[in-house]
C-alpha atoms as a PDB file:
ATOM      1  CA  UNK A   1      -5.493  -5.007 -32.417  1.00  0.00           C
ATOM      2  CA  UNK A   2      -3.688  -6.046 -28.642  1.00  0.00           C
ATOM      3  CA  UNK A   3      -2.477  -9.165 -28.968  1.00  0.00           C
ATOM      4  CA  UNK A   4      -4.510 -10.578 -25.696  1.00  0.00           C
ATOM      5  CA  UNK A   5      -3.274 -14.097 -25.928  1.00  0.00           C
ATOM      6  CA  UNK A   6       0.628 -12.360 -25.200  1.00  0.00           C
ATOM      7  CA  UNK A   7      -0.814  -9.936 -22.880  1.00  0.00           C
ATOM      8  CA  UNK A   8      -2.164 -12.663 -20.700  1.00  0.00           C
ATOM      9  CA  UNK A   9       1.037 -14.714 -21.076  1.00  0.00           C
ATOM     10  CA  UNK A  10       2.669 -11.316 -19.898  1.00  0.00           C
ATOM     11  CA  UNK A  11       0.500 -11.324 -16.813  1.00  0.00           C
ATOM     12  CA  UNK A  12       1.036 -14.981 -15.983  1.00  0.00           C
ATOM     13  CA  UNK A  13       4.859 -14.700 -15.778  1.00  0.00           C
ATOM     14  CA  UNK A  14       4.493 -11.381 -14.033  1.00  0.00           C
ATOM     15  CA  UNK A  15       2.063 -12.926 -11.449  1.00  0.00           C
ATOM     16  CA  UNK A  16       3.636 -15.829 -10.697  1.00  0.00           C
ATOM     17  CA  UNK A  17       7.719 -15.022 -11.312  1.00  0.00           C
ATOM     18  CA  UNK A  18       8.817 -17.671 -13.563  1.00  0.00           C
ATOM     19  CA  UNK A  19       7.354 -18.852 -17.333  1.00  0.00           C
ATOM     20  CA  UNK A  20       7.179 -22.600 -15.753  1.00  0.00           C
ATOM     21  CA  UNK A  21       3.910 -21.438 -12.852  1.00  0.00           C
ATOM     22  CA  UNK A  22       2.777 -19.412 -15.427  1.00  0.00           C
ATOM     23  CA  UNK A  23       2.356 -22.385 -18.270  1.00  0.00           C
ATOM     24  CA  UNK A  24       0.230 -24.003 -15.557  1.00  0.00           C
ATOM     25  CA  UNK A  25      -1.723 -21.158 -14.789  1.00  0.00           C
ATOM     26  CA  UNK A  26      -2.599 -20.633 -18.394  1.00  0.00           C
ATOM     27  CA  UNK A  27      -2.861 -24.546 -19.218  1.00  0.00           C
ATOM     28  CA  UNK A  28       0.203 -24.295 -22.185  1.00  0.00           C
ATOM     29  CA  UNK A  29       3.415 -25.642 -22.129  1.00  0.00           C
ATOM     30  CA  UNK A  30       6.602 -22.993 -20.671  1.00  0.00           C
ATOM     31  CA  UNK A  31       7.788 -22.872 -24.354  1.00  0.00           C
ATOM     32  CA  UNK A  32       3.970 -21.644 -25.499  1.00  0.00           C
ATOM     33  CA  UNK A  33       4.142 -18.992 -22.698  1.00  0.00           C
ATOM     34  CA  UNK A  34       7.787 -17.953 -24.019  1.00  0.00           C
ATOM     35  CA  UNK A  35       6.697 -17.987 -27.463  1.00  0.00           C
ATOM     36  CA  UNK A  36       3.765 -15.675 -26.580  1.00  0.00           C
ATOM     37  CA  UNK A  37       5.900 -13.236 -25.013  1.00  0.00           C
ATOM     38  CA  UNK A  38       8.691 -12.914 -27.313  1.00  0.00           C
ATOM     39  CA  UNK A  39       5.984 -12.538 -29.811  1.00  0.00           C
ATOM     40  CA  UNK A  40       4.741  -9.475 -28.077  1.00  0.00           C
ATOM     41  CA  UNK A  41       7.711  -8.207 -27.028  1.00  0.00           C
ATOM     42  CA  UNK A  42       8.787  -8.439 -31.050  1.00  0.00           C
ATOM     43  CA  UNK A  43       5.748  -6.701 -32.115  1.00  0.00           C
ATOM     44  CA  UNK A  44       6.426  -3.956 -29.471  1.00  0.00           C
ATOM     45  CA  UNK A  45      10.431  -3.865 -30.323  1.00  0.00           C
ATOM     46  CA  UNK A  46      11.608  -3.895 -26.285  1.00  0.00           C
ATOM     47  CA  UNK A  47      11.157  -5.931 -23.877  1.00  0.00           C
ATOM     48  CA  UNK A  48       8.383  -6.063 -21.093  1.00  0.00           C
ATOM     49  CA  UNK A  49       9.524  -9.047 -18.703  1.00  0.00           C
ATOM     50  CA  UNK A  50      13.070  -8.619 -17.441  1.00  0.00           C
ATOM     51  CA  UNK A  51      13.914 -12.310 -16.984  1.00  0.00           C
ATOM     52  CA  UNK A  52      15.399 -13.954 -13.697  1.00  0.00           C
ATOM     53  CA  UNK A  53      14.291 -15.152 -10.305  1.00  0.00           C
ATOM     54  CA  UNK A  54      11.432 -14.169  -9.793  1.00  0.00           C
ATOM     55  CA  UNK A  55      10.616 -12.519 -13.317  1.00  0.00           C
ATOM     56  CA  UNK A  56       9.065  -9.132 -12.925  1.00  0.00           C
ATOM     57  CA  UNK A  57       8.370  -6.634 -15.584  1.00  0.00           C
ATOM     58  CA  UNK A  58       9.899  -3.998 -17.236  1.00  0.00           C
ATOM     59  CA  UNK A  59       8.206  -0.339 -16.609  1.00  0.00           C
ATOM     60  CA  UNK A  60       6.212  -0.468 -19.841  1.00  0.00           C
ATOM     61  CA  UNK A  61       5.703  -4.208 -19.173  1.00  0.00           C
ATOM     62  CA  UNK A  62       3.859  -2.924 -15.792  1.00  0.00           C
ATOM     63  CA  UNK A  63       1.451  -0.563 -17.740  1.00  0.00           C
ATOM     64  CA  UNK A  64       0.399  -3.361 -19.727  1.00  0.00           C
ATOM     65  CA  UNK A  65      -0.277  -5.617 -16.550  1.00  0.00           C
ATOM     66  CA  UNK A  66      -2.545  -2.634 -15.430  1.00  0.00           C
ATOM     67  CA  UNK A  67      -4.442  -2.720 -19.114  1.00  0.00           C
ATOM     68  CA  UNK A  68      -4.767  -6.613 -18.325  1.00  0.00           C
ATOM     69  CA  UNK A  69      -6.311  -6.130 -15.402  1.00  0.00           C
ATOM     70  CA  UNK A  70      -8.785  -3.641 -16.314  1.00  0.00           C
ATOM     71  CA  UNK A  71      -9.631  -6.140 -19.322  1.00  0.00           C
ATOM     72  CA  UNK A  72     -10.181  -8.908 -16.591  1.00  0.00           C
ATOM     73  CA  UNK A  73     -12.158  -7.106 -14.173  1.00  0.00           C
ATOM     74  CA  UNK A  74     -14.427  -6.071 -17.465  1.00  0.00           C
ATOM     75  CA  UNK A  75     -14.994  -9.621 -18.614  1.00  0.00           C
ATOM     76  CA  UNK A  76     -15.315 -10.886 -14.671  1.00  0.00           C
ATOM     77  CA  UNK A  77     -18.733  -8.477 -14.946  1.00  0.00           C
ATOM     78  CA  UNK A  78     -19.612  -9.792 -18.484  1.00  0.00           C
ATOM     79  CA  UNK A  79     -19.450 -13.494 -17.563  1.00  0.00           C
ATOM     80  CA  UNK A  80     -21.707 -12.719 -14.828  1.00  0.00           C
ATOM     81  CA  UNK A  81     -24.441 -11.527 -17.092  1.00  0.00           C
ATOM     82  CA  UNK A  82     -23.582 -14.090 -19.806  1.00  0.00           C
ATOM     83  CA  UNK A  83     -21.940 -17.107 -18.394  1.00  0.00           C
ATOM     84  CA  UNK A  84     -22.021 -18.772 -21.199  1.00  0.00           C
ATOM     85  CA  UNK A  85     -19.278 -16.846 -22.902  1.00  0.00           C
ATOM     86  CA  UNK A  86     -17.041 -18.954 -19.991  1.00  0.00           C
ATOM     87  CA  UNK A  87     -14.039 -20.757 -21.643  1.00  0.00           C
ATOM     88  CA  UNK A  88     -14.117 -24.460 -22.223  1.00  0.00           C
ATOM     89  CA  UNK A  89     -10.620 -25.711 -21.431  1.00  0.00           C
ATOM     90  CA  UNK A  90     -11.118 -24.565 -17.768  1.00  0.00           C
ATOM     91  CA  UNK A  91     -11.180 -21.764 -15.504  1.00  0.00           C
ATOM     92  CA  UNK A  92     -10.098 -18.448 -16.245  1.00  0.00           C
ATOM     93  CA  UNK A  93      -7.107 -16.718 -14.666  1.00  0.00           C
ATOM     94  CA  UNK A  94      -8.439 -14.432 -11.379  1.00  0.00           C
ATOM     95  CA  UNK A  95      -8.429 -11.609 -11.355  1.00  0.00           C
ATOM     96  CA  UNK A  96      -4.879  -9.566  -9.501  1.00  0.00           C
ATOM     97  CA  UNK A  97      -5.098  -6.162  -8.607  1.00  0.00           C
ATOM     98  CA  UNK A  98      -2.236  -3.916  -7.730  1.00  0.00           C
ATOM     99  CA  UNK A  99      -2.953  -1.056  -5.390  1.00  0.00           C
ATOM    100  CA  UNK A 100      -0.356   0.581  -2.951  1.00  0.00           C
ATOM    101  CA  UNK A 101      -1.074   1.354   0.931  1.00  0.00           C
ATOM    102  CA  UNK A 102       0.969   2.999   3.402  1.00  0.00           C
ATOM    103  CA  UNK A 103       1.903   0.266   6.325  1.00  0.00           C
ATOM    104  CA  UNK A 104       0.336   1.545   8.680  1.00  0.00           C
ATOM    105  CA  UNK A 105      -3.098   1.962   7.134  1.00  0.00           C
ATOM    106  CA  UNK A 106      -2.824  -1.823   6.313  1.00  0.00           C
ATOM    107  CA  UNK A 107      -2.492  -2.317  10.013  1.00  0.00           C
ATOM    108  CA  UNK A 108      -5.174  -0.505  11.148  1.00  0.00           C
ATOM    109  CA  UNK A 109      -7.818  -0.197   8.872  1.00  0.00           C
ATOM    110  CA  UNK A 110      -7.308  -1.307   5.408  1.00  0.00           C
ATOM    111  CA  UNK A 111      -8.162  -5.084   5.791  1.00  0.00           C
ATOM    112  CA  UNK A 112     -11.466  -3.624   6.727  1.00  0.00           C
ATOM    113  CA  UNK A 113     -12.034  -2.195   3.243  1.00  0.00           C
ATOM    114  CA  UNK A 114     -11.230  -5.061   1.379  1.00  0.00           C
ATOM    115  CA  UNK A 115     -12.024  -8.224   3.035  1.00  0.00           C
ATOM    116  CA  UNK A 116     -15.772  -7.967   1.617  1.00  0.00           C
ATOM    117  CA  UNK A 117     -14.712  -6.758  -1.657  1.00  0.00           C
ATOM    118  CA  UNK A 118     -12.276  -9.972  -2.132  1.00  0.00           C
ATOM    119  CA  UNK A 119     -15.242 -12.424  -0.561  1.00  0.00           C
ATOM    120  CA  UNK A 120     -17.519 -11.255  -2.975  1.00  0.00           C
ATOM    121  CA  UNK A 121     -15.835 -10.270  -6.098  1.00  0.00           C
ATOM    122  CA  UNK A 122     -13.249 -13.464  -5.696  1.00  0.00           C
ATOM    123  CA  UNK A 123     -10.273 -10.839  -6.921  1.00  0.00           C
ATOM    124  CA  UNK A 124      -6.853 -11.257  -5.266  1.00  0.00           C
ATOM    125  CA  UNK A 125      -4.722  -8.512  -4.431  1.00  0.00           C
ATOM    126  CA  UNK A 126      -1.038  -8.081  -4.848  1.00  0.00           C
ATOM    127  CA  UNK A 127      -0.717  -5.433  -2.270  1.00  0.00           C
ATOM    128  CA  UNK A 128       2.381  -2.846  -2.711  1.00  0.00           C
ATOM    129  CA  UNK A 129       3.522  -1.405   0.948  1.00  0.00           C
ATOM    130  CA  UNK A 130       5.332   2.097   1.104  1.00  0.00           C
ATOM    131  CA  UNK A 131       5.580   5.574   3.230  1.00  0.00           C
ATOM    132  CA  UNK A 132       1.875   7.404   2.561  1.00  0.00           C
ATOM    133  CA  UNK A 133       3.811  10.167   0.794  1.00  0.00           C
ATOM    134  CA  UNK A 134       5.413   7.915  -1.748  1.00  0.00           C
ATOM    135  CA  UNK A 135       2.339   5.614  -2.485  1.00  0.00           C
ATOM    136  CA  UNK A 136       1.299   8.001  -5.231  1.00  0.00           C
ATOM    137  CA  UNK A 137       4.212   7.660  -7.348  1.00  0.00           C
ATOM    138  CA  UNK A 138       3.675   3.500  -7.596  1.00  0.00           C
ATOM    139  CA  UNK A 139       0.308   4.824  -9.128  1.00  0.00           C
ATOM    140  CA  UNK A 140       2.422   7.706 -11.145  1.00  0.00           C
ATOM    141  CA  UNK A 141       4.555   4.971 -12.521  1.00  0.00           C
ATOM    142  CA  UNK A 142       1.461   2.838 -13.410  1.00  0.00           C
ATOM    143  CA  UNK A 143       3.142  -0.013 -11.191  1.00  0.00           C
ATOM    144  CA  UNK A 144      -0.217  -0.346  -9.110  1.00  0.00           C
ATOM    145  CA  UNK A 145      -4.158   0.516 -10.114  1.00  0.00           C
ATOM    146  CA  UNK A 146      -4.819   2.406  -6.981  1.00  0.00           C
ATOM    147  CA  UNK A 147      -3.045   3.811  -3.951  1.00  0.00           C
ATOM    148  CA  UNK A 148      -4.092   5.312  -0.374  1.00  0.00           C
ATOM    149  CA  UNK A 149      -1.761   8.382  -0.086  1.00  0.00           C
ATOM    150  CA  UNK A 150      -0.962  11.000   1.788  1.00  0.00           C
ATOM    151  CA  UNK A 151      -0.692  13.026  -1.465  1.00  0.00           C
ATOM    152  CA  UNK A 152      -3.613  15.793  -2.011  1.00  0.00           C
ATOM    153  CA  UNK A 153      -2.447  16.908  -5.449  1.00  0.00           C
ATOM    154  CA  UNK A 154      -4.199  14.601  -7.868  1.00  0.00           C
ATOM    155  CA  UNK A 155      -2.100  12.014  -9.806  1.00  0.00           C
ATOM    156  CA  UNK A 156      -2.270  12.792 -13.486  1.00  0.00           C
ATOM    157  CA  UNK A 157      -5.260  10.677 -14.877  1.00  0.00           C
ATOM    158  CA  UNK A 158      -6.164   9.673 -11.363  1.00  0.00           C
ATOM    159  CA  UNK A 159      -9.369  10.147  -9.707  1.00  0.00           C
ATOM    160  CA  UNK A 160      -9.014  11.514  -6.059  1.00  0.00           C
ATOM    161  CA  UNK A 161     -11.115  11.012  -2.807  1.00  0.00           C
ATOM    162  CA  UNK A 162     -10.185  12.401   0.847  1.00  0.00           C
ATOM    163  CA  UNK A 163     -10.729   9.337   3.070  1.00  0.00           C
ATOM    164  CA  UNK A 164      -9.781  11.054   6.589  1.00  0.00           C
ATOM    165  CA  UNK A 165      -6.539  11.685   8.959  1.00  0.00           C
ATOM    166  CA  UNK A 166      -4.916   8.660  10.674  1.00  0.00           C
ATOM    167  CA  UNK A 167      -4.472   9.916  14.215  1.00  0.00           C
ATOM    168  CA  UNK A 168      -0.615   9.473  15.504  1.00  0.00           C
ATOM    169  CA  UNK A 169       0.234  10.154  19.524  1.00  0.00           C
ATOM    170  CA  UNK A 170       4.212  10.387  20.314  1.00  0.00           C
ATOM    171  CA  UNK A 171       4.627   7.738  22.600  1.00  0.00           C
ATOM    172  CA  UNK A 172       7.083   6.002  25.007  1.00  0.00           C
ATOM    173  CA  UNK A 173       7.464   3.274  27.719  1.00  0.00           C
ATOM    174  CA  UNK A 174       7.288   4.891  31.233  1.00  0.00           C
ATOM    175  CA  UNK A 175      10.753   3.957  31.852  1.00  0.00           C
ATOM    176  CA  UNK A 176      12.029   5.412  28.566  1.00  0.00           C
ATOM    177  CA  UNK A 177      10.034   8.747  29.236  1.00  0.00           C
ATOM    178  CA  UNK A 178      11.755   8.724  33.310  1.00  0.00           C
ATOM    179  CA  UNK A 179      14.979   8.268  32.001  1.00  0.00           C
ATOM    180  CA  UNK A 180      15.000  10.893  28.626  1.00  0.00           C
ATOM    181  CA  UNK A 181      11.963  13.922  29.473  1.00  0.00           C
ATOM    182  CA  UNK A 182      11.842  13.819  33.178  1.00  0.00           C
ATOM    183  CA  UNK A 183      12.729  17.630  32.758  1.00  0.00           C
ATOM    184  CA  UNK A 184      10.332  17.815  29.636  1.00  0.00           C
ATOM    185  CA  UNK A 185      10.119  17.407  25.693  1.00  0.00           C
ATOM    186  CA  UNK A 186      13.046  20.071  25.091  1.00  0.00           C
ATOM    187  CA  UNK A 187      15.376  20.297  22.160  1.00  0.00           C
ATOM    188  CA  UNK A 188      18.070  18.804  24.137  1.00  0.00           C
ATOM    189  CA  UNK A 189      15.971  15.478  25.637  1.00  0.00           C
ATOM    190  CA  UNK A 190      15.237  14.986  21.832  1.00  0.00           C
ATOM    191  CA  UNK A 191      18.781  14.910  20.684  1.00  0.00           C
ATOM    192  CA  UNK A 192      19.699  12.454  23.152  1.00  0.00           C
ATOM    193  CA  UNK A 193      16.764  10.533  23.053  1.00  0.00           C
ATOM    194  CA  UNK A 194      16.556   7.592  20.195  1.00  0.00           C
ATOM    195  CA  UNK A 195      13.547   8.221  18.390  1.00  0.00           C
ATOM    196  CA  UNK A 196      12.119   4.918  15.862  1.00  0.00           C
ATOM    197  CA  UNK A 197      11.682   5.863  11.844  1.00  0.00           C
ATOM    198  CA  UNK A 198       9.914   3.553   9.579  1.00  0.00           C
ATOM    199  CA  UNK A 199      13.155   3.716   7.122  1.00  0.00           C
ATOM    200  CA  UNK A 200      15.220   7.189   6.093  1.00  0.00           C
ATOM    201  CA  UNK A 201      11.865   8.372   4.514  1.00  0.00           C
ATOM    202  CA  UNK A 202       9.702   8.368   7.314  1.00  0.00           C
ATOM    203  CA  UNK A 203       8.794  11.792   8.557  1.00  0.00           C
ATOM    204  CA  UNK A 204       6.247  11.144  11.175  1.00  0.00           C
ATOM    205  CA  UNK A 205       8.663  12.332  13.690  1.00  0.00           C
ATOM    206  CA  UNK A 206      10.485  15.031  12.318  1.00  0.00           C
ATOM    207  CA  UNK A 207       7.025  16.579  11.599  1.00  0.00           C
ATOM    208  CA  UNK A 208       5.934  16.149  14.936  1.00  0.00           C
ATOM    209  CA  UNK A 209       8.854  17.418  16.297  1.00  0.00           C
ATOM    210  CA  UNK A 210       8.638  20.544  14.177  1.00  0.00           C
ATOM    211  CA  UNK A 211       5.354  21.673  15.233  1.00  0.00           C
ATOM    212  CA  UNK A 212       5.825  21.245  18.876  1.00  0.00           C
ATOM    213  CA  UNK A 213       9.597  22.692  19.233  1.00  0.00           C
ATOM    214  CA  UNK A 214       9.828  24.666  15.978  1.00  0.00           C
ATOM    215  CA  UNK A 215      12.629  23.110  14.893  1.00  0.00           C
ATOM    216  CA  UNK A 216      14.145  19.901  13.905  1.00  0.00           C
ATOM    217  CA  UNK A 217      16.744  18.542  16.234  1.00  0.00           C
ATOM    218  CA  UNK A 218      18.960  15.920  15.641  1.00  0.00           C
ATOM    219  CA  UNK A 219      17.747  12.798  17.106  1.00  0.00           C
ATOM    220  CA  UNK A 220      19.409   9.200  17.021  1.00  0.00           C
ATOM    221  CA  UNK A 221      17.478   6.960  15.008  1.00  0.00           C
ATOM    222  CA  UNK A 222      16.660   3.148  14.632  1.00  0.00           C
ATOM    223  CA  UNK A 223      14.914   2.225  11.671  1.00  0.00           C
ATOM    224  CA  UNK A 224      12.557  -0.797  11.793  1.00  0.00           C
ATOM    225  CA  UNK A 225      10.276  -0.808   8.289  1.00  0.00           C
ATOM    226  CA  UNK A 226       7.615  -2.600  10.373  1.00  0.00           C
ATOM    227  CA  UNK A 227       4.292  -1.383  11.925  1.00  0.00           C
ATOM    228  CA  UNK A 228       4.031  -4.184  14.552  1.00  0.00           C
ATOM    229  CA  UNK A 229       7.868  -4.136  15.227  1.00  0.00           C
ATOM    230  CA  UNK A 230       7.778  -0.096  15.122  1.00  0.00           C
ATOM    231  CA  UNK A 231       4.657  -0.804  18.309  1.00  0.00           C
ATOM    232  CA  UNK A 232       6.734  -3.428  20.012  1.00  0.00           C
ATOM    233  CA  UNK A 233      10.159  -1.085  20.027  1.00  0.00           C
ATOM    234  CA  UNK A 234       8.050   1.270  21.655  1.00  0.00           C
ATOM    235  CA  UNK A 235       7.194  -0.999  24.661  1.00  0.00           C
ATOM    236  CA  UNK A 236      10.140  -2.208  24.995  1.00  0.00           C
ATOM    237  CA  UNK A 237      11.473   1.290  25.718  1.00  0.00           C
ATOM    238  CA  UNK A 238      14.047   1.300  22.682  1.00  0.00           C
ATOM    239  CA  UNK A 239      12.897   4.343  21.241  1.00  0.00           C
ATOM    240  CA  UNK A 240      10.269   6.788  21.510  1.00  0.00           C
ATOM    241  CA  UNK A 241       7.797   7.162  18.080  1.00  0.00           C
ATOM    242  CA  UNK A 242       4.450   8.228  16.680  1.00  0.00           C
ATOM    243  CA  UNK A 243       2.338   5.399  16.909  1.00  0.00           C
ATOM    244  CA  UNK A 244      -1.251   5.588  15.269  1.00  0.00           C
ATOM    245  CA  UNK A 245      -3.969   5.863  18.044  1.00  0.00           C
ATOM    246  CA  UNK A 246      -5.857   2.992  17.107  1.00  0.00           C
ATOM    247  CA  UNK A 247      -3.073   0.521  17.631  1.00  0.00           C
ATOM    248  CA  UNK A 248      -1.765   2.443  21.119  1.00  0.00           C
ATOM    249  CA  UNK A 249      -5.103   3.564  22.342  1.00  0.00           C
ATOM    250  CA  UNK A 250      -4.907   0.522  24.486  1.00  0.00           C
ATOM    251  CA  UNK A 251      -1.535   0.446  25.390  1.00  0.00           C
ATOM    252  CA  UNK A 252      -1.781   3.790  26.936  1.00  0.00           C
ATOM    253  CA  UNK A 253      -5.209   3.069  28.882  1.00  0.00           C
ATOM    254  CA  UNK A 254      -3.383  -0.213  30.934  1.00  0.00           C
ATOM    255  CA  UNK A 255      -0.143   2.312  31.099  1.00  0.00           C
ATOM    256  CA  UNK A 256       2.740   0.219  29.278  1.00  0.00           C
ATOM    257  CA  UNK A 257       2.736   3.628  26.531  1.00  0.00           C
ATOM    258  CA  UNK A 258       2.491   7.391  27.828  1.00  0.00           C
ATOM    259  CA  UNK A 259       1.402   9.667  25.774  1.00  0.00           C
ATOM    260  CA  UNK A 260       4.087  12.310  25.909  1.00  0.00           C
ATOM    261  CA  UNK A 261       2.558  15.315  25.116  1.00  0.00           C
ATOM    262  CA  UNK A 262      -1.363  15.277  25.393  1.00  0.00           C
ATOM    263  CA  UNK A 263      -3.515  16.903  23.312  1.00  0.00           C
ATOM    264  CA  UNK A 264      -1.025  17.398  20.675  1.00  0.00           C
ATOM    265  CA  UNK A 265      -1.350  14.651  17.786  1.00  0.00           C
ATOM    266  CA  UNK A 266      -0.408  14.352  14.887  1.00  0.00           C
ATOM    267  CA  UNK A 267      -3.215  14.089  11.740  1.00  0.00           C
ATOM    268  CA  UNK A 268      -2.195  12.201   8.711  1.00  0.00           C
ATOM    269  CA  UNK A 269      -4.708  12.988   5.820  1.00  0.00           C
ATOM    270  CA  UNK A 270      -4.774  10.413   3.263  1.00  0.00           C
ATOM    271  CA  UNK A 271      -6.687  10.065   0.058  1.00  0.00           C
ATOM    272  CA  UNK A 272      -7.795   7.206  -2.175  1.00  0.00           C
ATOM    273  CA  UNK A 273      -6.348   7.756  -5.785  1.00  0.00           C
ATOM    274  CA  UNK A 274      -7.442   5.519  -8.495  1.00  0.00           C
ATOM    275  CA  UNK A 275      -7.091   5.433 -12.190  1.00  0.00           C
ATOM    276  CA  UNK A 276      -9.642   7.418 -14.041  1.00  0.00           C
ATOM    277  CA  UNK A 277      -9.927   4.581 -16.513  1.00  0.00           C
ATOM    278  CA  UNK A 278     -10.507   1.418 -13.881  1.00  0.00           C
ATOM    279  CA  UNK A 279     -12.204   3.546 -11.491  1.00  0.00           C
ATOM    280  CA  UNK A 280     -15.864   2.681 -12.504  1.00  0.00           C
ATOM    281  CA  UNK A 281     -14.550  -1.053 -12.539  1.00  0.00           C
ATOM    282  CA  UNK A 282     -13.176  -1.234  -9.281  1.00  0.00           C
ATOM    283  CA  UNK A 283     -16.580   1.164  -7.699  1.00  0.00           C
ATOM    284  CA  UNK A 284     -17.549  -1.602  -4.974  1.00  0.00           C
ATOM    285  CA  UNK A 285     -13.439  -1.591  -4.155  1.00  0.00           C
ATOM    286  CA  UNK A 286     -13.665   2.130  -3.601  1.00  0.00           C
ATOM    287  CA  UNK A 287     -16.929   2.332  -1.669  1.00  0.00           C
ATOM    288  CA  UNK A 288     -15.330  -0.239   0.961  1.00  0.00           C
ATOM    289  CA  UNK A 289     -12.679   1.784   1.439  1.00  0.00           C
ATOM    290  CA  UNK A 290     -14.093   4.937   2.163  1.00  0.00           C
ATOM    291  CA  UNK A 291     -17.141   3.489   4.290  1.00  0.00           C
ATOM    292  CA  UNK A 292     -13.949   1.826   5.967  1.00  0.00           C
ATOM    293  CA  UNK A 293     -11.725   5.071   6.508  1.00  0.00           C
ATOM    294  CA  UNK A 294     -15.188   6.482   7.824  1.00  0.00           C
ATOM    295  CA  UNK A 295     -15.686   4.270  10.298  1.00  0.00           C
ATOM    296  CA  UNK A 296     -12.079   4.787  12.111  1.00  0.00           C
ATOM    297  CA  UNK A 297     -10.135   7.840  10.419  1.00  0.00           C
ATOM    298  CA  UNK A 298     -10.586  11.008  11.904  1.00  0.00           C
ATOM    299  CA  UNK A 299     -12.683  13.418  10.034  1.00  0.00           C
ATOM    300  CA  UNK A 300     -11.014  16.043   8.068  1.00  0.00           C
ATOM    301  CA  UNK A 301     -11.294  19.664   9.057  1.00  0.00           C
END
């Protein structure tokens, strides 16, 4: 049988990054929280918190924060029906759930999906941000529960579901446009004009780039591995970027962002992958997110 009284002290430490928060989440003493784990991590024979500041855990120690939070979401629905199964020496630990989201659906439309589903359900979120085509391997590596990714080929023991396209525009200030494309989007105004990246694995750009010129020229690059940041470089004519349409839409209407080629954007489809196993527990979670992506993605073709 699991050994849930180590598992939880597991999750604790993981949660909260040091045995001392995670005696007084648990209501033990740090050396009953240390005992639990070695005790575990014994039975197992390697370890599943790598110790230091904060503590995080170990890859297998991550699959068993996923089991622990499948466990809690099940007993969350059983105390509803029978709350008097409730513990007696206080409250029980909430609820954490790991998913992964690509930055810029969390700035656009993601905090749509789960505000409800954290009101209601009282579940927190430990929210992992990465590019949309990397998402998928945090759920891969059992690291988070569920991801929205860019990925269409199913992750192994994952349930998938298309959600829509995030619409991207390229976009610059007017000045930056004067001074780089006044003779149009060539290959050559592209290779001298900085263009802004997410980090080295952002390919928004590139992508865009390819379809319109059919190739890939080599473009100066700032990286800045923030949405709002990414928006505000734009305006302030450092670089010139694709910028989803919900966050530029009405930039471009009072004229601070031109839209430098209309009528050629660029779709992101994205999916919601989930583990097969927590899927039916986390249903309402996966409902908000697609009535969500419906309401502002663009509809697949």
């Amino acid at each position: 049988m699991i050994d849930y009284g180590g598992l939880r002290a597991v999750g604790a430490v993981v949660q909260t990054g040091s045995f001392e928060k995670a005696a007084k989440l648990l209501h033990v003493t740090p050396s009953a929280v240390s005992q639990r784990v070695k005790a575990l991590e014994d039975r197992l024979g390697f370890f599943v918190i790598q110790r230091g500041t904060p503590c995080i855990a170990t890859e297998k120690g991550e699959w068993l924060c996923r089991h622990l939070e499948q466990v809690g979401l099940l007993e969350q629905a059983l105390l509803a029906q029978l709350p008097g199964l409730a513990r007696d020496d206080g409250p029980s630990p909430r609820v954490t759930l790991h998913i992964a989201v690509n930055a810029d659906s969390l700035a656009t439309w993601f905090l749509d999906a789960v505000a409800q589903y954290t009101r209601e359900t009282g579940v927190l979120l430990d929210v992992t941000v990465d590019e949309e085509g990397r998402t998928a391997d945090w759920l891969a590596h059992g690291r988070v529960i569920a991801a929205v990714t860019s990925r269409e080929q199913p992750v192994s023991g994952c349930r998938r579901i298309p959600l829509g396209a995030l619409r991207y525009l390229a976009n610059a200030s007017p000045d930056f446009a004067q001074g780089y494309f006044a003779e149009g989007l060539t290959e050559a105004a592209f290779t001298r004009a900085p263009v802004l990246a997410f980090n080295r694995h952002d390919t928004l750009q590139s992508t865009w780039l390819k379809a319109l010129l059919k190739t890939e020229p080599d473009c100066p690059t700032h990286c800045l591995p923030s949405t709002n940041a990414f928006l505000d470089a734009c305006l302030a004519g450092i670089g010139w970027c694709m910028n989803p349409v919900l966050l530029a839409q009405s930039h471009i209407a009072s004229g601070a962002l031109i839209d430098l080629a209309p009528g050629r954007p660029l779709d992101m489809p994205l999916y919601w992958q989930v583990n097969r196993l927590a899927a039916d527990l986390i249903a309402p979670l996966t409902r908000a997110v697609t009535a969500a992506a419906k309401r502002k993605l663009t509809e697949l073709l």
